[in-house]
N, C-alpha and C. Protein backbone atom coordinates (compact mmCIF):
# COMPACT_ATOMS: atom_id res chain seq x y z
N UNK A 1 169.79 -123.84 154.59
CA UNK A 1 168.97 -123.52 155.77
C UNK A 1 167.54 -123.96 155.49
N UNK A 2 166.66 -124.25 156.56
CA UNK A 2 165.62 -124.48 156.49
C UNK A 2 164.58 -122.99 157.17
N UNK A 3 163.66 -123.11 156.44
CA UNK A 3 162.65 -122.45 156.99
C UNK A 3 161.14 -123.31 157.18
N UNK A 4 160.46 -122.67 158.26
CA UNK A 4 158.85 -123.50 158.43
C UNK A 4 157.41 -122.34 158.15
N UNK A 5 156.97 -122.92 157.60
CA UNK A 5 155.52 -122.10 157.76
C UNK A 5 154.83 -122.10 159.11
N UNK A 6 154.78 -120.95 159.50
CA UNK A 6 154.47 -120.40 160.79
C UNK A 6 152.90 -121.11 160.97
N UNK A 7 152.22 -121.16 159.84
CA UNK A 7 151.10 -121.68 160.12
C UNK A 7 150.83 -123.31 160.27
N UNK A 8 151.17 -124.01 159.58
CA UNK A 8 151.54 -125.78 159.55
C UNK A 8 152.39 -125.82 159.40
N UNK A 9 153.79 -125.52 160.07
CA UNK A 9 154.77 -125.57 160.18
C UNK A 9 155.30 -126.93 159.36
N UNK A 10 154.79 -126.80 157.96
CA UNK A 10 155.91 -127.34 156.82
C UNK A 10 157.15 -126.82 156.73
N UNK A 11 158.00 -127.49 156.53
CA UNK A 11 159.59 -127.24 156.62
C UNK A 11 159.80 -127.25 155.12
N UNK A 12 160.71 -126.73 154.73
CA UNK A 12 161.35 -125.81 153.42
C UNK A 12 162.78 -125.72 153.31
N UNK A 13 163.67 -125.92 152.32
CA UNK A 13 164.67 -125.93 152.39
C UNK A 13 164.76 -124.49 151.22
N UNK A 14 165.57 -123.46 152.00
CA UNK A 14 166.20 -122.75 151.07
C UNK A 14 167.44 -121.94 151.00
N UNK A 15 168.30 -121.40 149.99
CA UNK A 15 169.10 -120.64 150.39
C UNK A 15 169.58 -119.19 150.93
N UNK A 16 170.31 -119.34 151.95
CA UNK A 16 170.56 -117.68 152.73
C UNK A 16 169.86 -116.42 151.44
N UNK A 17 170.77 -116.54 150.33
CA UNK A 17 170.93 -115.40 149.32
C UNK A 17 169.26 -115.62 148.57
N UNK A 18 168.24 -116.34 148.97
CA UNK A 18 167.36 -116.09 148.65
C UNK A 18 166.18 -115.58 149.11
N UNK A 19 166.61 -115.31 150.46
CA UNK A 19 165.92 -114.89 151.57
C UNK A 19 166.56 -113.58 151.28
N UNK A 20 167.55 -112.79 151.20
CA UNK A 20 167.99 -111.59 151.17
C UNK A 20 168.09 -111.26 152.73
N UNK A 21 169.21 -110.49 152.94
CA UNK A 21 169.34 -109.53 154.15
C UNK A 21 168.96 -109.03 154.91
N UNK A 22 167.72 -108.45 154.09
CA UNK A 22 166.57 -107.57 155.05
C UNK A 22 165.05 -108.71 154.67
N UNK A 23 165.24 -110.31 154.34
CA UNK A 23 163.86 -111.20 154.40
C UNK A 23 163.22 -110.47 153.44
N UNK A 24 162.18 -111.18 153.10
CA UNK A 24 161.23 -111.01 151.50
C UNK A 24 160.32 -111.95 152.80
N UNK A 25 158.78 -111.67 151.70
CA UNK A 25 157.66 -112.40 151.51
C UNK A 25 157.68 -114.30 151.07
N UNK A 26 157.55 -114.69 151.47
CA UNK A 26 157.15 -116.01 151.26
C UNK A 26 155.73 -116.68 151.42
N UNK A 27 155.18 -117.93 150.37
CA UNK A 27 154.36 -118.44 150.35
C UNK A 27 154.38 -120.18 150.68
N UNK A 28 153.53 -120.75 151.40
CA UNK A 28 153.90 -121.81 151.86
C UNK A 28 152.94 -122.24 150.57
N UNK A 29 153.69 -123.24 150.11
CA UNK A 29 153.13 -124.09 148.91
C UNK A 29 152.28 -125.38 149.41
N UNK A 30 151.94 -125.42 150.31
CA UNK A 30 150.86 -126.74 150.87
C UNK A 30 149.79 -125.37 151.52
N UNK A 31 149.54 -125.12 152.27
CA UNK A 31 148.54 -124.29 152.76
C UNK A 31 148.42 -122.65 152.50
N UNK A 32 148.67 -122.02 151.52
CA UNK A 32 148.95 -120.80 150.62
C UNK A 32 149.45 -119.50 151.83
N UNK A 33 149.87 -120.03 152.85
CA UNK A 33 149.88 -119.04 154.08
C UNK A 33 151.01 -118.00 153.42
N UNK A 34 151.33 -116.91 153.76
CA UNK A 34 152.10 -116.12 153.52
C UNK A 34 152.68 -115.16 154.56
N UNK A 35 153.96 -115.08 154.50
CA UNK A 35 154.72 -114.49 156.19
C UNK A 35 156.10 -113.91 155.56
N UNK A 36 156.19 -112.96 156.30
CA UNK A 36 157.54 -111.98 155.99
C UNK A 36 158.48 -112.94 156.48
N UNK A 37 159.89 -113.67 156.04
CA UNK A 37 160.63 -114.60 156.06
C UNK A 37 162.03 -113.69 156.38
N UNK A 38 162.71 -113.64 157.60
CA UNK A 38 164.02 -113.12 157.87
C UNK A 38 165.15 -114.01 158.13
N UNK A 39 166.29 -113.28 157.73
CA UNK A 39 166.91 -114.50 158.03
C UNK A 39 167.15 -114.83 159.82
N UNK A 40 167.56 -115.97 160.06
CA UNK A 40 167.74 -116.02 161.42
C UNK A 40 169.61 -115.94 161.63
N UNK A 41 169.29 -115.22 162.88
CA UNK A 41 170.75 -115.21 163.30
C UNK A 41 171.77 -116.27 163.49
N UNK A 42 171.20 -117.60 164.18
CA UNK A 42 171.87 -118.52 164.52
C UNK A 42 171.85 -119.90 163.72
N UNK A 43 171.83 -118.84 162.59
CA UNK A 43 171.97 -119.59 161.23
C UNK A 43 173.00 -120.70 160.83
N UNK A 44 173.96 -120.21 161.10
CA UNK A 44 175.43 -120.98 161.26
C UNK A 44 175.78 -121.84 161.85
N UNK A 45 175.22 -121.85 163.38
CA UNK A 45 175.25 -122.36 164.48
C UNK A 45 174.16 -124.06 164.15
N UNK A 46 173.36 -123.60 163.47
CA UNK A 46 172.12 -124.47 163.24
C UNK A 46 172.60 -125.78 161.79
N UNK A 47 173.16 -125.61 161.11
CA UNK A 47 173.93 -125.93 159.73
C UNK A 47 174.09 -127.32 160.18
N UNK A 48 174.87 -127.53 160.95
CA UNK A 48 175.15 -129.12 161.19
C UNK A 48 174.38 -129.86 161.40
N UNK A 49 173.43 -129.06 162.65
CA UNK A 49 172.23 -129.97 162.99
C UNK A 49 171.16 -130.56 161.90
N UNK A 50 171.24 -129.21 161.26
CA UNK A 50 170.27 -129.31 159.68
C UNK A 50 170.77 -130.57 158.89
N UNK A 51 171.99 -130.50 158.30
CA UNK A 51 172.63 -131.45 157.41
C UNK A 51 172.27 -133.09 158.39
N UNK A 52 172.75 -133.37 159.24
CA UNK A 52 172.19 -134.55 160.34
C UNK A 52 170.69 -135.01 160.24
N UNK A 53 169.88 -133.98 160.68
CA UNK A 53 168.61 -134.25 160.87
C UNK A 53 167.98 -134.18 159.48
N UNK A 54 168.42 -133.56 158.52
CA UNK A 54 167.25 -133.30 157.28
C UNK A 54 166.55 -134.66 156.93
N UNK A 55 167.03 -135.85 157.05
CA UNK A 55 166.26 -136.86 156.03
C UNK A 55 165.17 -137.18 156.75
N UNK A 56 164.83 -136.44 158.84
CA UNK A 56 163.73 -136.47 159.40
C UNK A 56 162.68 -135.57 159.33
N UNK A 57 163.33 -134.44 158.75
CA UNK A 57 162.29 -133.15 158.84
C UNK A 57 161.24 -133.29 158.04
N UNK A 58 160.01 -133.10 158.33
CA UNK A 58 158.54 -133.06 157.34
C UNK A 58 159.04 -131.97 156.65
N UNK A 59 158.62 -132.23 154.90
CA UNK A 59 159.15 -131.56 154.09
C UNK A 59 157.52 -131.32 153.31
N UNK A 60 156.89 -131.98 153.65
CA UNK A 60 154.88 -131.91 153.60
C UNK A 60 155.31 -132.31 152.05
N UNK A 61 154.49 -133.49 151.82
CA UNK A 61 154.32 -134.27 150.40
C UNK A 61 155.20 -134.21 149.63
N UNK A 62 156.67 -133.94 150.07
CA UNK A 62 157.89 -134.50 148.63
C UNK A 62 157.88 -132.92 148.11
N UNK A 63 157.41 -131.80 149.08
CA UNK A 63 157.43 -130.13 148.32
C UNK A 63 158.38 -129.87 149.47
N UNK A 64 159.80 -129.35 148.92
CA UNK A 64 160.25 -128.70 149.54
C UNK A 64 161.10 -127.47 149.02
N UNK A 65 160.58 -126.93 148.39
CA UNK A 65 160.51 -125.43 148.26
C UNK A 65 159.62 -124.54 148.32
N UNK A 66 159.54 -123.49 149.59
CA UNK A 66 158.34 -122.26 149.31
C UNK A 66 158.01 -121.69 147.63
N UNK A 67 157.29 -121.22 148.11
CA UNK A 67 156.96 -119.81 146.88
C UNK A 67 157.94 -118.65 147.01
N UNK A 68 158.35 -118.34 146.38
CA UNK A 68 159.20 -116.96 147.16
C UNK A 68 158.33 -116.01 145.94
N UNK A 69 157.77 -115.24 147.06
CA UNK A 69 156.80 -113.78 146.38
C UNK A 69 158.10 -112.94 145.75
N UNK A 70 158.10 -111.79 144.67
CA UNK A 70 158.73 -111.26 144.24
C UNK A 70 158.54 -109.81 145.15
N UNK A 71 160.13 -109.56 145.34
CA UNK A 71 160.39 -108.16 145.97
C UNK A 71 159.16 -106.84 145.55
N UNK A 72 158.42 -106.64 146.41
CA UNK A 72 157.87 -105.12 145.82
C UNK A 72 158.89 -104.09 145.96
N UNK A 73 158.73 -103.41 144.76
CA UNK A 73 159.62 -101.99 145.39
C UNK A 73 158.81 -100.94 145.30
N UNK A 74 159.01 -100.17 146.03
CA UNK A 74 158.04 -98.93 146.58
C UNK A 74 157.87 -98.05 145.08
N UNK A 75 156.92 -97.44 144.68
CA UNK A 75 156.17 -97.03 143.26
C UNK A 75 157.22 -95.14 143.40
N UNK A 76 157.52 -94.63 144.73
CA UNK A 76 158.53 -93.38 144.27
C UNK A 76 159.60 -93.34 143.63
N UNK A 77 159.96 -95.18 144.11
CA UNK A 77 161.70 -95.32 143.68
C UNK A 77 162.03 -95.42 141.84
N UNK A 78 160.61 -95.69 141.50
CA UNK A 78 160.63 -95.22 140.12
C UNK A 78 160.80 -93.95 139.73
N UNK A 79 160.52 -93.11 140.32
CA UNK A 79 160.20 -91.76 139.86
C UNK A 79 161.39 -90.72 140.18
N UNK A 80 162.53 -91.78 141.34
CA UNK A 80 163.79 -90.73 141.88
C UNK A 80 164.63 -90.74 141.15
N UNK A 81 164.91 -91.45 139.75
CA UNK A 81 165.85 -91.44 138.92
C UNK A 81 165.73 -90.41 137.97
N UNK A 82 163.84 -90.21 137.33
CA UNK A 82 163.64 -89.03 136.86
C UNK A 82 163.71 -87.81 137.27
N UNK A 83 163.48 -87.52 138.66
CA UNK A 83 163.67 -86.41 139.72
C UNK A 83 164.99 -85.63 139.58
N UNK A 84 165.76 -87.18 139.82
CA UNK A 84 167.68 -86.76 140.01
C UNK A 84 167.81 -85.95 138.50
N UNK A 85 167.23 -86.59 137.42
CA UNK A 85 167.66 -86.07 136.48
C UNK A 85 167.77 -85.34 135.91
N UNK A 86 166.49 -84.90 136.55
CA UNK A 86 165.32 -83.17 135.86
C UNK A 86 166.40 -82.43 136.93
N UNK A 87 166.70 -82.53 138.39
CA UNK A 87 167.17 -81.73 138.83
C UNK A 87 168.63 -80.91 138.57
N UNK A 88 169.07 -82.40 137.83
CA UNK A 88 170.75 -82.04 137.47
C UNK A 88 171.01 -81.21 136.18
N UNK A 89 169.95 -81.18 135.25
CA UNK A 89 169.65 -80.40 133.91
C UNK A 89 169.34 -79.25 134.47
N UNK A 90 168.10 -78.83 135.31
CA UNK A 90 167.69 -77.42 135.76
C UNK A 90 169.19 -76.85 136.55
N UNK A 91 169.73 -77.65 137.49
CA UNK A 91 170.48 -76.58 138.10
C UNK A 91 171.93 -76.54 137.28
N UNK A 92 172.03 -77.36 136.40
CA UNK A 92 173.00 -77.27 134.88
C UNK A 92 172.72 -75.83 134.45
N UNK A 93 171.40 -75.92 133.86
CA UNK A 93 171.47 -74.50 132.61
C UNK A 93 171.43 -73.47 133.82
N UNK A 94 171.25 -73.26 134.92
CA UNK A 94 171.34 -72.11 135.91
C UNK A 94 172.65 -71.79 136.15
N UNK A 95 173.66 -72.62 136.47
CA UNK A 95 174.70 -72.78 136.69
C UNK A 95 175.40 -72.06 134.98
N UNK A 96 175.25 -72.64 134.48
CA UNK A 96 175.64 -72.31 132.90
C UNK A 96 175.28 -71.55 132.03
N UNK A 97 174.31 -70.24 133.07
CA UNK A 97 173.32 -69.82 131.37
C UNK A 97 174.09 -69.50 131.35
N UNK A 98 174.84 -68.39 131.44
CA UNK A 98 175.76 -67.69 129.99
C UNK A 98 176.20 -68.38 129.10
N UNK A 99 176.53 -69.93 129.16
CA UNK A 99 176.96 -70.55 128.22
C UNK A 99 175.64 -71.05 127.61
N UNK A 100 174.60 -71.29 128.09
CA UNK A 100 173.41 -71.52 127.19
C UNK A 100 173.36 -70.42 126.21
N UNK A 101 173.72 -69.20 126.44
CA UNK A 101 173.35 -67.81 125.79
C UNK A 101 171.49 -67.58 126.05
N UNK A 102 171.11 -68.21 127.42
CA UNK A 102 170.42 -67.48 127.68
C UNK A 102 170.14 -66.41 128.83
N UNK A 103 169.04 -65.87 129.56
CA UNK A 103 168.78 -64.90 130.69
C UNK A 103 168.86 -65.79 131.83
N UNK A 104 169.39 -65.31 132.75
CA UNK A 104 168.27 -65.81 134.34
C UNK A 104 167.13 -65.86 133.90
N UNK A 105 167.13 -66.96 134.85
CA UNK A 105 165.27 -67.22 134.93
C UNK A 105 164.41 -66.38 135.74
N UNK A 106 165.68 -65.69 136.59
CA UNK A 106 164.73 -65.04 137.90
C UNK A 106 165.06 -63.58 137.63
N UNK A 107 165.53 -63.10 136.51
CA UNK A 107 165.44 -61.61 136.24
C UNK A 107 164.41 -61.63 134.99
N UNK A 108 163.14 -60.83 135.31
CA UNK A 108 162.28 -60.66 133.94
C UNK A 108 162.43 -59.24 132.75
N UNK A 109 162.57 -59.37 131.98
CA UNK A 109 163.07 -58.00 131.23
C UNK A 109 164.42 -58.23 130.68
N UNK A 110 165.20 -56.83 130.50
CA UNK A 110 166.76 -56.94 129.80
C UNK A 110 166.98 -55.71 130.68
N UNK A 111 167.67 -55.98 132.27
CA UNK A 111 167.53 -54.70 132.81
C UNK A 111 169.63 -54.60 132.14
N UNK A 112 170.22 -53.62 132.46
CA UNK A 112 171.68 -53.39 131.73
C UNK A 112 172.04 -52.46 132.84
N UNK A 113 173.65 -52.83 132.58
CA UNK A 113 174.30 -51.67 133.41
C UNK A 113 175.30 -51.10 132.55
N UNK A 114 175.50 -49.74 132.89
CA UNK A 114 176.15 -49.10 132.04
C UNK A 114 176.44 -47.66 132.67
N UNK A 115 177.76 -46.92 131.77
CA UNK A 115 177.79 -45.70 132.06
C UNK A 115 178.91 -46.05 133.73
N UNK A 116 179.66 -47.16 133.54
CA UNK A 116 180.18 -47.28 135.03
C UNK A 116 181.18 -46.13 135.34
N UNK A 117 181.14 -45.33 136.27
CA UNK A 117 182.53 -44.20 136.53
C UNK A 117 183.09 -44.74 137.91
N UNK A 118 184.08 -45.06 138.01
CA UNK A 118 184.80 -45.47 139.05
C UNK A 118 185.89 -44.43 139.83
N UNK A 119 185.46 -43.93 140.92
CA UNK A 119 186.61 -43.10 141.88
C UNK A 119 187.06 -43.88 142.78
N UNK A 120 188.40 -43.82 143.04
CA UNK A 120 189.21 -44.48 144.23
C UNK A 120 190.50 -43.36 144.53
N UNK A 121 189.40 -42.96 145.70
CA UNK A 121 190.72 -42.39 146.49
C UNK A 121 191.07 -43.00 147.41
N UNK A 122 192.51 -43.29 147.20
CA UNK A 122 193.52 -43.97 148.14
C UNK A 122 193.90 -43.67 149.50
N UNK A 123 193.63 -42.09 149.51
CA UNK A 123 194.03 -41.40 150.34
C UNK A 123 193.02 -41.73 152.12
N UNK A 124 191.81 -41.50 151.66
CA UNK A 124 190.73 -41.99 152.42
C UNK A 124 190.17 -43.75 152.55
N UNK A 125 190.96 -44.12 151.53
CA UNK A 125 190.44 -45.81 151.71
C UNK A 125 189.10 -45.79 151.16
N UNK A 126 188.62 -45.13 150.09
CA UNK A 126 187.27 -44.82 149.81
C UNK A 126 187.13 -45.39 148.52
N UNK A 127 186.24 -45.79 147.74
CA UNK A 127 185.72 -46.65 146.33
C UNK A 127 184.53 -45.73 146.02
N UNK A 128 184.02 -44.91 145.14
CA UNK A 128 183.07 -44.13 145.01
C UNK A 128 182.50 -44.85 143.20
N UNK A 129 181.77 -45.80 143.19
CA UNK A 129 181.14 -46.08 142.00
C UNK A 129 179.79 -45.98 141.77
N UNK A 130 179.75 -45.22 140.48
CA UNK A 130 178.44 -44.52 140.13
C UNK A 130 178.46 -45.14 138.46
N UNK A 131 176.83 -45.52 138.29
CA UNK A 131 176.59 -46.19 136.89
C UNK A 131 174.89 -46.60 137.00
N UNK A 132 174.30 -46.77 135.87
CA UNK A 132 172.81 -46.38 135.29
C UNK A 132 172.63 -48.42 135.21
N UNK A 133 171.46 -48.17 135.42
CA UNK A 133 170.56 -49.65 135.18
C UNK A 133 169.62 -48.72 134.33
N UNK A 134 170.22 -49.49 133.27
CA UNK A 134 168.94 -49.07 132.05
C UNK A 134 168.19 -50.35 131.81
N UNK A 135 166.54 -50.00 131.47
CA UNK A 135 165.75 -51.24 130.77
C UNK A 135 165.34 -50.97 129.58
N UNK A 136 166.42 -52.06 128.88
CA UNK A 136 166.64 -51.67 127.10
C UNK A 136 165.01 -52.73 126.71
N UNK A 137 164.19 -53.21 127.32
CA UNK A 137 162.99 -53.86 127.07
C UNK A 137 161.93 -52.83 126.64
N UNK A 138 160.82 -53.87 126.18
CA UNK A 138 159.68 -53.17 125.91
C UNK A 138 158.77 -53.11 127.21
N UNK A 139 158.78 -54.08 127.81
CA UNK A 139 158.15 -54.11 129.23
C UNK A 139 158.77 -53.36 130.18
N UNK A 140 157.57 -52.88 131.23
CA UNK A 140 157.96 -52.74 132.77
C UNK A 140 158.80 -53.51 133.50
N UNK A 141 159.90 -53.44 134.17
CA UNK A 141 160.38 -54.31 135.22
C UNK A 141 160.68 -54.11 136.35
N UNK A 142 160.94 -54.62 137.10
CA UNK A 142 161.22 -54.54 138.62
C UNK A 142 162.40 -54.13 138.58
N UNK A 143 162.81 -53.54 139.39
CA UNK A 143 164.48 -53.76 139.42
C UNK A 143 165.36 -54.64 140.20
N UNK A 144 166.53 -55.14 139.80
CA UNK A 144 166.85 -56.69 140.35
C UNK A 144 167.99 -56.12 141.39
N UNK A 145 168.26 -57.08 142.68
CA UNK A 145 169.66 -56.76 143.33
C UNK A 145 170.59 -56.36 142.44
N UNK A 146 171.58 -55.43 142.91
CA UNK A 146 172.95 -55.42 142.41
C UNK A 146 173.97 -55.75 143.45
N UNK A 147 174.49 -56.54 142.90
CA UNK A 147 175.66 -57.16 143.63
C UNK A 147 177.32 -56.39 142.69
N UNK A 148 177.81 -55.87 144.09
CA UNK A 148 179.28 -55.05 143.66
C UNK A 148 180.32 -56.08 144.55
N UNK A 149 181.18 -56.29 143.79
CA UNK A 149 182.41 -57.28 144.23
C UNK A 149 183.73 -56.64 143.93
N UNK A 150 184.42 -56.07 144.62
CA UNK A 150 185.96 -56.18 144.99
C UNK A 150 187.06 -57.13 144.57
N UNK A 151 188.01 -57.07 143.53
CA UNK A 151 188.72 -58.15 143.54
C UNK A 151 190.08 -57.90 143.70
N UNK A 152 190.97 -58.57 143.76
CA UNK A 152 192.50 -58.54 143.68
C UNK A 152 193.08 -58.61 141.89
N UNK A 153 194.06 -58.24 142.12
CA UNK A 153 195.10 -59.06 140.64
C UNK A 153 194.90 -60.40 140.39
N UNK A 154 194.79 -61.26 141.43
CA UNK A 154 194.55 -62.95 141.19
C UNK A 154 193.41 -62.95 141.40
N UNK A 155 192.10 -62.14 141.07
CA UNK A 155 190.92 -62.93 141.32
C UNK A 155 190.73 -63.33 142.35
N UNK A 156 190.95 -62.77 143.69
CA UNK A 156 189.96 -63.37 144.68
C UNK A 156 189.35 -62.49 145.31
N UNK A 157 188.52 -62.34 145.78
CA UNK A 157 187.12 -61.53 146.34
C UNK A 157 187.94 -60.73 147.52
N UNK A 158 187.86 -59.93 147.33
CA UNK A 158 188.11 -59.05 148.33
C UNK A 158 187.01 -58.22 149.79
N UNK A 159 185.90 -58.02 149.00
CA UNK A 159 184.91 -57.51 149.38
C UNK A 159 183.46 -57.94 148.87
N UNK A 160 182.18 -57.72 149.30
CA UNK A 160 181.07 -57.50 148.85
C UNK A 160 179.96 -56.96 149.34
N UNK A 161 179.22 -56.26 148.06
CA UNK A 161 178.23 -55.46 148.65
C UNK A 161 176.67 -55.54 147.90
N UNK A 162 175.62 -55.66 148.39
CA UNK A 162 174.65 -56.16 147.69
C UNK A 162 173.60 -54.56 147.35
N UNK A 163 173.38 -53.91 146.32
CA UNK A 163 172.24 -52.80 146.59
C UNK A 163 170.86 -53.33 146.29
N UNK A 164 169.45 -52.88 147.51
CA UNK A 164 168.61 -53.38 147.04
C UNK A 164 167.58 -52.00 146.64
N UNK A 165 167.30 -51.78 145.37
CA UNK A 165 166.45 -51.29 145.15
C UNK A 165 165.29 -51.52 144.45
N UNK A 166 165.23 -52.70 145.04
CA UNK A 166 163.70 -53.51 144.23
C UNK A 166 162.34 -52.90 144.27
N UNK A 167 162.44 -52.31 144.82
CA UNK A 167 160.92 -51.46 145.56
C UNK A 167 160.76 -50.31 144.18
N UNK A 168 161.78 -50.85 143.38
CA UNK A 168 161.49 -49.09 142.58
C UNK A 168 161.37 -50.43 140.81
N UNK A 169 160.29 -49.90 139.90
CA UNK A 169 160.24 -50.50 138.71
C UNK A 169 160.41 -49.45 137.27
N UNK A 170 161.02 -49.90 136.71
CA UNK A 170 161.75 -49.47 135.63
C UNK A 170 160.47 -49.17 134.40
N UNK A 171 160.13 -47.99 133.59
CA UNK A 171 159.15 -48.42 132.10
C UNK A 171 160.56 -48.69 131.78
N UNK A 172 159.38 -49.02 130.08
CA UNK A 172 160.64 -49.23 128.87
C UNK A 172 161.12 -48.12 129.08
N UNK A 173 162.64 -48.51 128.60
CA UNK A 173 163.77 -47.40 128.13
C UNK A 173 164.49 -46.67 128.91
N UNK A 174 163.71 -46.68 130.09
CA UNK A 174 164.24 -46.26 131.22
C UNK A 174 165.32 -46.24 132.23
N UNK A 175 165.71 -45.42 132.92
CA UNK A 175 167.17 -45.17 133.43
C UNK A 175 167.20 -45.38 134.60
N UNK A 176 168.04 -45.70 135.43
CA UNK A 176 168.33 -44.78 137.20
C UNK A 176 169.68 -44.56 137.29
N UNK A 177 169.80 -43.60 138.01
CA UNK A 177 171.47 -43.52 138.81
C UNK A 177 171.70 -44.29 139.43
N UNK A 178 172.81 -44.87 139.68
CA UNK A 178 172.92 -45.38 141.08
C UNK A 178 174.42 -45.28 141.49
N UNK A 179 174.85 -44.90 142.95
CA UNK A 179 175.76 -44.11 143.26
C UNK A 179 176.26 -45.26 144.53
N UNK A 180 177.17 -45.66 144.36
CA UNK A 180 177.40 -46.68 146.04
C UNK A 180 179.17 -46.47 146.20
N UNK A 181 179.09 -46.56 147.31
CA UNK A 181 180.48 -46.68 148.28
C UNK A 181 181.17 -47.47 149.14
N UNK A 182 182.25 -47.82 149.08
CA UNK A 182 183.20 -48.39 149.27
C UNK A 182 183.87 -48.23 150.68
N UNK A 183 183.25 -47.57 151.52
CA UNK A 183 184.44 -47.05 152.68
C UNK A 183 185.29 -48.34 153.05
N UNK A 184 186.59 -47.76 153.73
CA UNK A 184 187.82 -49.02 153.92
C UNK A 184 187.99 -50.28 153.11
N UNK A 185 187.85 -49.38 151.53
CA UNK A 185 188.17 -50.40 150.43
C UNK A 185 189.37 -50.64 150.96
N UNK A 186 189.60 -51.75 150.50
CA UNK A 186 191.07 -52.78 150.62
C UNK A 186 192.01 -51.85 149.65
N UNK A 187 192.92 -51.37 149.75
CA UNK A 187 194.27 -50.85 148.49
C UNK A 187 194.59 -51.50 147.32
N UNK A 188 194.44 -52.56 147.72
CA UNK A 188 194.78 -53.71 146.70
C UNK A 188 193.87 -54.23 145.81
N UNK A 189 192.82 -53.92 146.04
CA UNK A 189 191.36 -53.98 144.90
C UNK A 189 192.15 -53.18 143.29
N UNK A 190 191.59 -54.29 142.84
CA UNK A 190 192.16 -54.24 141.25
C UNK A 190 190.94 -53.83 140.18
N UNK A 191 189.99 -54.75 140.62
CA UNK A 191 188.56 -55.36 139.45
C UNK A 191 187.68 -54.97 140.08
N UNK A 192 186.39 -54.74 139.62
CA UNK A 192 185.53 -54.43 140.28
C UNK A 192 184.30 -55.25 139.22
N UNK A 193 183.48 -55.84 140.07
CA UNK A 193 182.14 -56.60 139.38
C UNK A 193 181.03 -56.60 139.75
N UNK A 194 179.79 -56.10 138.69
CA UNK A 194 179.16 -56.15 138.91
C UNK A 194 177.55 -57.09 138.38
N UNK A 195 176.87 -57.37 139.13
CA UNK A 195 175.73 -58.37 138.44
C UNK A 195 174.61 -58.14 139.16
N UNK A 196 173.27 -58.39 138.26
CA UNK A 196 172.13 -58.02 138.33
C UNK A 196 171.27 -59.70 138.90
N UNK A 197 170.74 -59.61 139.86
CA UNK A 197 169.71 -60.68 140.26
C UNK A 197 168.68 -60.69 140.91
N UNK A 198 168.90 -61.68 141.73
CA UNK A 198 168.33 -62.28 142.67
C UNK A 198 168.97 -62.87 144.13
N UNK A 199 168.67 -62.91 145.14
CA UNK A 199 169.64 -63.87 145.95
C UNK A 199 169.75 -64.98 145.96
N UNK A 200 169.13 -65.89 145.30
CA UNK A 200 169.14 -67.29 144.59
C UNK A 200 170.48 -66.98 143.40
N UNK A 201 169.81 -66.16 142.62
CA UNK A 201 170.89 -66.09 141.39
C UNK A 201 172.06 -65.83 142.38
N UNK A 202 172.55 -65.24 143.25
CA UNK A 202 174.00 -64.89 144.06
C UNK A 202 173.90 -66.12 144.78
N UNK A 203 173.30 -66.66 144.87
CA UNK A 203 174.07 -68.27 145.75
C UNK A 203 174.48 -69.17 144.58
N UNK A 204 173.76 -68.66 143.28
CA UNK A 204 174.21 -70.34 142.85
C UNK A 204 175.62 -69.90 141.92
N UNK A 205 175.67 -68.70 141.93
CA UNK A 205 176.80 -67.87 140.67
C UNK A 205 177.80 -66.64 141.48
């Protein structure tokens, strides 16, 4: 295919695959003009005529190849490979602390649960579980959601229930009750689980 400089329309011989898909920058090598170069549609259509006519076309002084400027690529697209990467490590060890053997990031302290007593009367369809959030830390802490989950024999979720008593902060060493219920537990509830967070930490775990 040929291309012309828009400005002294010197003629240029070059190929489709060097123009690219979406056109590049070009430099006219007789008058330094420079113009975004696309390909043309009726490219194909034009081929014969080209091959026929070329030994008439001004090719300007025996130069018939542009400059072809080198692709810029935009200065973020450097930086999205490091992005992707940092992101897939952070939501890795979140996904995985317990296997890191470390804490949430979003619970501060060592808040614990313990002391769990579990009632289920069948009779009423009722779940009555009572158990202590102790903070075995040296610091003050907040206290984090508790999330109570229902399960079957095969592990699948039966129920859930979130308690929020964040509004209340723990000293060291310190205890609370905490007493929650179950009405129209499922019969078939086997397991019962419980975990300390955040609602971030309950979306990603």
């Amino acid at each position: 295919m040929y291309i012309a400089c828009p400005h002294c329309n010197t003629k240029f011989m070059v190929l489709p695959k060097q123009i690219g898909e979406f056109g590049r920058k070009v430099k006219c090598s007789k008058c330094d003009h420079i113009w975004h170069q696309y390909l043309n549609s009726p490219m194909k259509s034009e081929s014969t005529h080209i091959t026929h006519s070329i030994a008439n076309s001004r090719l300007g002084n025996g130069v018939n190849l542009p400059a072809l400027l080198p692709i810029k690529i935009p200065q973020y697209l450097y930086c999205l490979p490091i992005l992707l990467i940092s992101l897939i490590i952070f939501l890795s060890v979140i996904l995985f602390q317990d296997k890191f053997g470390i804490q949430s990031f979003l619970i501060l302290g060592e808040p614990c649960v313990t002391d769990i007593h579990v009632e289920n009367n069948k009779d009423q369809a009722k779940i009555i579980l009572s158990y202590k959030i102790v903070n075995f830390s040296d610091n003050q802490i907040k206290m984090p959601l508790i999330r109570i989950r229902l399960f079957d024999s095969n592990n699948k979720m039966l129920k859930s229930h979130i308690v929020d008593q964040t509004k209340i902060s723990l000293s060291p060493k310190q205890y609370i009750n905490i007493k929650t219920e179950f009405p129209s537990a499922p019969k078939h509830a086997k397991k019962i689980d419980i975990t300390l967070g955040n609602r971030l930490d309950f979306m990603l775990r």
